[in-house]
Structures are given as C-alpha cells and as structure tokens.
PDB file of N, CA and C in Angstrom:
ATOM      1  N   UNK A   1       0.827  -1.185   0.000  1.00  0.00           N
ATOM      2  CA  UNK A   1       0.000   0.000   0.000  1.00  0.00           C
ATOM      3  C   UNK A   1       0.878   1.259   0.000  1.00  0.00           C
ATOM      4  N   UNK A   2       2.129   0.822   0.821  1.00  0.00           N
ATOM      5  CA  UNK A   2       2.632   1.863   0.522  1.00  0.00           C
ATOM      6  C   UNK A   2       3.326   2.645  -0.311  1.00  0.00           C
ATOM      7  N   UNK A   3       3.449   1.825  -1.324  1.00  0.00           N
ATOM      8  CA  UNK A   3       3.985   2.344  -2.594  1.00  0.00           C
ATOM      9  C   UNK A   3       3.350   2.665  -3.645  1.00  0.00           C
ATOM     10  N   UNK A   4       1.651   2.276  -3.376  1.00  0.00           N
ATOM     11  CA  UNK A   4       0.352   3.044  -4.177  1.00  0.00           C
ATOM     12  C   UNK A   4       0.627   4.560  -3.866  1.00  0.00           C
ATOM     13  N   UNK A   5       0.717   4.735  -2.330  1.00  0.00           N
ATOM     14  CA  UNK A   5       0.877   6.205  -1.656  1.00  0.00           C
ATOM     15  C   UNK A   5       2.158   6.666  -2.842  1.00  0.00           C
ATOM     16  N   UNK A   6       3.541   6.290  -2.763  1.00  0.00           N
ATOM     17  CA  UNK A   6       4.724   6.785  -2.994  1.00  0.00           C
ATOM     18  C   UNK A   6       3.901   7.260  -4.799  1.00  0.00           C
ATOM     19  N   UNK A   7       3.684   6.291  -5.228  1.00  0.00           N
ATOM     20  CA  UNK A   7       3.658   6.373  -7.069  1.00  0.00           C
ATOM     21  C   UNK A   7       2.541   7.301  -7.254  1.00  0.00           C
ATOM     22  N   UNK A   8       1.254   7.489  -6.424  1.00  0.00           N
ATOM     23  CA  UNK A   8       0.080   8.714  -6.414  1.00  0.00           C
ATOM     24  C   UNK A   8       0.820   9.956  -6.167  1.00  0.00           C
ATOM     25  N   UNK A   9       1.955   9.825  -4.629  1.00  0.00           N
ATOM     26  CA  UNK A   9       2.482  11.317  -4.999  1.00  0.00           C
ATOM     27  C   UNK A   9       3.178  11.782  -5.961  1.00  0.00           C
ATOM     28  N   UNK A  10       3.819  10.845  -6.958  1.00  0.00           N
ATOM     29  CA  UNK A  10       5.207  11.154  -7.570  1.00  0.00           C
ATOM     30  C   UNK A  10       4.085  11.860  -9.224  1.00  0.00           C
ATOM     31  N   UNK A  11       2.947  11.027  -9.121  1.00  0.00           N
ATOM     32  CA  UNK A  11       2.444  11.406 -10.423  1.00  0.00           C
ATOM     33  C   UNK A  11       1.587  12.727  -9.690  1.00  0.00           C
ATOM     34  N   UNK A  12       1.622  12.768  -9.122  1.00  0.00           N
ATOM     35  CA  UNK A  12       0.650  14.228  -8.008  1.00  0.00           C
ATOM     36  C   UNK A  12       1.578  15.339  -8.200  1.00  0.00           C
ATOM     37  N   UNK A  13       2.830  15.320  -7.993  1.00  0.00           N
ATOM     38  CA  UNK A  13       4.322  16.065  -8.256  1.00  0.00           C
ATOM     39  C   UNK A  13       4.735  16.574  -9.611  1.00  0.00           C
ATOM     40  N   UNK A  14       4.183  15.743 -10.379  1.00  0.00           N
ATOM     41  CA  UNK A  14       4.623  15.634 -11.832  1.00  0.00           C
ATOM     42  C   UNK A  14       3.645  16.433 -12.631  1.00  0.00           C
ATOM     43  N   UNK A  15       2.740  16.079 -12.064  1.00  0.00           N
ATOM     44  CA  UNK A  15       1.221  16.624 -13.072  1.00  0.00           C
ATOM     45  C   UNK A  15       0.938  18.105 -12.885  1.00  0.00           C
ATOM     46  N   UNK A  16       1.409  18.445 -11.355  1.00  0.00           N
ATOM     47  CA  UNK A  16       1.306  19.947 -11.033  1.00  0.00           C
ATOM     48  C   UNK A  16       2.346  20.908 -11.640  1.00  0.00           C
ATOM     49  N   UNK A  17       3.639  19.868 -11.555  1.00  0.00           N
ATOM     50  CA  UNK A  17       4.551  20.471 -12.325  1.00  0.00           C
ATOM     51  C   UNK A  17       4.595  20.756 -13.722  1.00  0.00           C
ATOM     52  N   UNK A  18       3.604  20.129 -14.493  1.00  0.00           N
ATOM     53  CA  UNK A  18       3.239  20.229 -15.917  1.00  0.00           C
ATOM     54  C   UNK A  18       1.864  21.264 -15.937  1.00  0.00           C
ATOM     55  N   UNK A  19       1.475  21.480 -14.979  1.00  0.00           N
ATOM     56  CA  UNK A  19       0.498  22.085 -14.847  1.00  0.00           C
ATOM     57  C   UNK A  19      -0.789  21.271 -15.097  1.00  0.00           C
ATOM     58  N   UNK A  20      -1.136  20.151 -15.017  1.00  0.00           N
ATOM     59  CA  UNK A  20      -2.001  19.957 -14.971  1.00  0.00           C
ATOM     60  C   UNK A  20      -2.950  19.322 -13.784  1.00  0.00           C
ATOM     61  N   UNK A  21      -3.738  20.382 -13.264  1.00  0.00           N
ATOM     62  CA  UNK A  21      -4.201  21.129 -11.863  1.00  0.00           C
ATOM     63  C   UNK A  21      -5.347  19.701 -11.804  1.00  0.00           C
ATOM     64  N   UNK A  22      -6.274  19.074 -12.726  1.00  0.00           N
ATOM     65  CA  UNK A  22      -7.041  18.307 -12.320  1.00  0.00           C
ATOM     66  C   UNK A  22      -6.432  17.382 -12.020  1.00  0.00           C
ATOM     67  N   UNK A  23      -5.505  16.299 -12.507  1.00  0.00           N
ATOM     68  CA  UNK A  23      -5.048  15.309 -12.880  1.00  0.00           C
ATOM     69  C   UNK A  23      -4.219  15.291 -10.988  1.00  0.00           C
ATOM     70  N   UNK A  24      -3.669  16.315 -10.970  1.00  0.00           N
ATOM     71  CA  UNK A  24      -2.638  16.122  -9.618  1.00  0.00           C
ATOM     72  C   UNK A  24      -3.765  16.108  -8.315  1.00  0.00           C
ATOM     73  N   UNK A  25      -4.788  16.787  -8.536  1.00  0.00           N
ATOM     74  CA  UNK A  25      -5.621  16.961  -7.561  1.00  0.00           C
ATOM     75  C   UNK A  25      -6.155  15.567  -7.148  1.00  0.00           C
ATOM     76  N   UNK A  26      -6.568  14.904  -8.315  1.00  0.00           N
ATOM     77  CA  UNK A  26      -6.867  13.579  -8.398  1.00  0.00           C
ATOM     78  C   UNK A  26      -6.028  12.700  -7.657  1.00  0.00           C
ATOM     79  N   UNK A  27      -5.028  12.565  -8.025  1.00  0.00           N
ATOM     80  CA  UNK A  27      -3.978  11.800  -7.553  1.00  0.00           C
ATOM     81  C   UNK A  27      -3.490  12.053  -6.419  1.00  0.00           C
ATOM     82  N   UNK A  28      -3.718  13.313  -5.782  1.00  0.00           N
ATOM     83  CA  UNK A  28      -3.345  13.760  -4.132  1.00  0.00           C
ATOM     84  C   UNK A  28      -4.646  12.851  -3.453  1.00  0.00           C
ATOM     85  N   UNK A  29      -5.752  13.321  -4.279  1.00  0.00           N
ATOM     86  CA  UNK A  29      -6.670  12.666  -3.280  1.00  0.00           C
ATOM     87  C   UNK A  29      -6.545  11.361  -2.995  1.00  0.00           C
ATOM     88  N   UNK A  30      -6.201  10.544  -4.261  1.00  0.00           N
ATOM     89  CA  UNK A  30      -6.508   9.414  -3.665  1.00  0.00           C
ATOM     90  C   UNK A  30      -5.364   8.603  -2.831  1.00  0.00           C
ATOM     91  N   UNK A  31      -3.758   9.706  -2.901  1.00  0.00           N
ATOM     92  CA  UNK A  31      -2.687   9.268  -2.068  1.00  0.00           C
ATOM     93  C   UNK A  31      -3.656   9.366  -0.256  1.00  0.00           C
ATOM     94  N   UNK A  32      -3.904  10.820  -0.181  1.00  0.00           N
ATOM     95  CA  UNK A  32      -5.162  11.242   0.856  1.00  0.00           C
ATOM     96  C   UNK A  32      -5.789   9.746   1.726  1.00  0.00           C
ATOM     97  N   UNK A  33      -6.140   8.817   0.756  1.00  0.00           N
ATOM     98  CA  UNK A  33      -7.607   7.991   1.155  1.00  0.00           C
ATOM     99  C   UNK A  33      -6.667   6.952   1.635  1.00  0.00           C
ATOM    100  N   UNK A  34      -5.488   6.352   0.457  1.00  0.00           N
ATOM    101  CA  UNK A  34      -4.468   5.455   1.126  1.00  0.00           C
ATOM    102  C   UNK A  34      -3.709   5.822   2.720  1.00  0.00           C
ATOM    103  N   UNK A  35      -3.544   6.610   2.784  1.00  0.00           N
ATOM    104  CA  UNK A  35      -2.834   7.611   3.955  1.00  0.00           C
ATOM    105  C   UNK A  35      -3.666   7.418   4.636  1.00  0.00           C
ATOM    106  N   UNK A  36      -4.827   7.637   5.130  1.00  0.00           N
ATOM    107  CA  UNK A  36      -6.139   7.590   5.759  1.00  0.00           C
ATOM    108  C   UNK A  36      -6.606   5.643   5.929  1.00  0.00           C
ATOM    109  N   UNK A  37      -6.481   5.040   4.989  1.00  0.00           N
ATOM    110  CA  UNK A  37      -6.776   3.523   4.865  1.00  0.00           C
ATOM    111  C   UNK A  37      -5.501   3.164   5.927  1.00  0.00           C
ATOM    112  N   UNK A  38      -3.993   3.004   5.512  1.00  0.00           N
ATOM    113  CA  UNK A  38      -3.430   2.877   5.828  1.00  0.00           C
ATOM    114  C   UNK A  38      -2.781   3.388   7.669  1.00  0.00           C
ATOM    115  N   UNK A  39      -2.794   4.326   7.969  1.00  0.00           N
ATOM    116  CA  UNK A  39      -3.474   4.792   9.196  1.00  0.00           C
ATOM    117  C   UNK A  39      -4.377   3.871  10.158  1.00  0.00           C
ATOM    118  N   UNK A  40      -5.488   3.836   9.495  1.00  0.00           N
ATOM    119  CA  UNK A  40      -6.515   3.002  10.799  1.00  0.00           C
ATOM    120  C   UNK A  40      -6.091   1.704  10.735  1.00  0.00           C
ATOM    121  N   UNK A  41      -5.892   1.177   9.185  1.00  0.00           N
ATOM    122  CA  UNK A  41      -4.654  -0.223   9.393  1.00  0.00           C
ATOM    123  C   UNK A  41      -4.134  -0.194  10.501  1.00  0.00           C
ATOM    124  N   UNK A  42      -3.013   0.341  11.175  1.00  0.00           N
ATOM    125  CA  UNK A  42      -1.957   0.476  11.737  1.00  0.00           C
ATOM    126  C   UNK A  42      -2.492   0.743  13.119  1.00  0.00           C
ATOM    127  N   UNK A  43      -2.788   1.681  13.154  1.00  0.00           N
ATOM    128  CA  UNK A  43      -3.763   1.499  14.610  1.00  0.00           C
ATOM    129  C   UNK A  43      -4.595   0.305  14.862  1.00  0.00           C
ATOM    130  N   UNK A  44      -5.816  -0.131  13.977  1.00  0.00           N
ATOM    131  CA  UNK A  44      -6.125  -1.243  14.573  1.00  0.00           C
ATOM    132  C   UNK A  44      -4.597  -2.796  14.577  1.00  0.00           C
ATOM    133  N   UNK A  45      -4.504  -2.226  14.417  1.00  0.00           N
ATOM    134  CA  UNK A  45      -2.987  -3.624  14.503  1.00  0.00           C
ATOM    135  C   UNK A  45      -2.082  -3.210  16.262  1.00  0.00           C
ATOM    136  N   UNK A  46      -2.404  -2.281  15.574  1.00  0.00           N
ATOM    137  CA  UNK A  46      -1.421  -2.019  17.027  1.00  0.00           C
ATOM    138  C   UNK A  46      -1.906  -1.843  18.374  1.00  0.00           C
ATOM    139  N   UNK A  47      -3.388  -1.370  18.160  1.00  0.00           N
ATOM    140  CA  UNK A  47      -4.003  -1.463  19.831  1.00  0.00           C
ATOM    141  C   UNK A  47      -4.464  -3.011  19.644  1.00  0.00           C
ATOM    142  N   UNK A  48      -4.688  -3.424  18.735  1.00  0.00           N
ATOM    143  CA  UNK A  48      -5.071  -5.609  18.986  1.00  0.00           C
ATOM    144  C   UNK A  48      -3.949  -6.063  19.415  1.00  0.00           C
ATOM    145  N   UNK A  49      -2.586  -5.753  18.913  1.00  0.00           N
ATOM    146  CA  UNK A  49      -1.563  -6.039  19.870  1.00  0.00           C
ATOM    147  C   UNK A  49      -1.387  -5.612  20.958  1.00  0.00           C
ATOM    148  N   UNK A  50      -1.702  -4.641  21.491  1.00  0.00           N
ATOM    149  CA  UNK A  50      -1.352  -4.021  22.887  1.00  0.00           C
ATOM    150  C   UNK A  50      -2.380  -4.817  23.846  1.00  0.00           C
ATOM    151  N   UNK A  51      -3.658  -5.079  23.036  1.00  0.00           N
ATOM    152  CA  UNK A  51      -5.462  -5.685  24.023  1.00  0.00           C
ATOM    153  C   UNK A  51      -4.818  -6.951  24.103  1.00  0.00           C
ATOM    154  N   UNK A  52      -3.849  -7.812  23.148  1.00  0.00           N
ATOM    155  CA  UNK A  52      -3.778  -9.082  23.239  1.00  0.00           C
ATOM    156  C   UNK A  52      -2.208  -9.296  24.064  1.00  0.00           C
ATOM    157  N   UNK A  53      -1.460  -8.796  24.643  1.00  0.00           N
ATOM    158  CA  UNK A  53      -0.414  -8.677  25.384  1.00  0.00           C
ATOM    159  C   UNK A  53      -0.563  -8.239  26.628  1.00  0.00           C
TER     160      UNK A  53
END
C-alpha cells in the first residue's frame, strides 16, 4: 500500500509540475484515502496487539 501512496504522490508532483491542476488533484486525493486507509490499518494492529499482550 505503501507504494500506491509513494507512485500517487510522484504522479501528483509531476502533473502539477506540468500544470495539470485536475489530474494532480486527483492523484493527491486518492494518495489522501491510502494515507487515511493505511493509518486506521496500523492502529487497529497495534491497539489488537497491545489488548492481546
């Protein structure tokens, strides 16, 4: 997942830098949702480890 995140920002980086304002917006967002997915991942992993220890 985390390299969905890395390759959404790099084309998020690229597209703004070409100027094209929809395309990067797009691609921030959906780095955004991974970042956000990835997140509660990690928390629920980590307080089920802490409840189960």
């Amino acid at each position: 997942m985390i390299k969905w995140i890395l390759i959404l920002l790099v084309v998020a980086a690229v597209a703004s830098l070409l100027g094209l304002n929809s395309l990067a917006g797009a691609a921030m967002t959906g780095a955004k949702l991974l970042i956000a997915v990835a997140l509660i991942l990690f928390l629920l992993v980590l307080f089920g480890l802490v409840a189960i220890a």
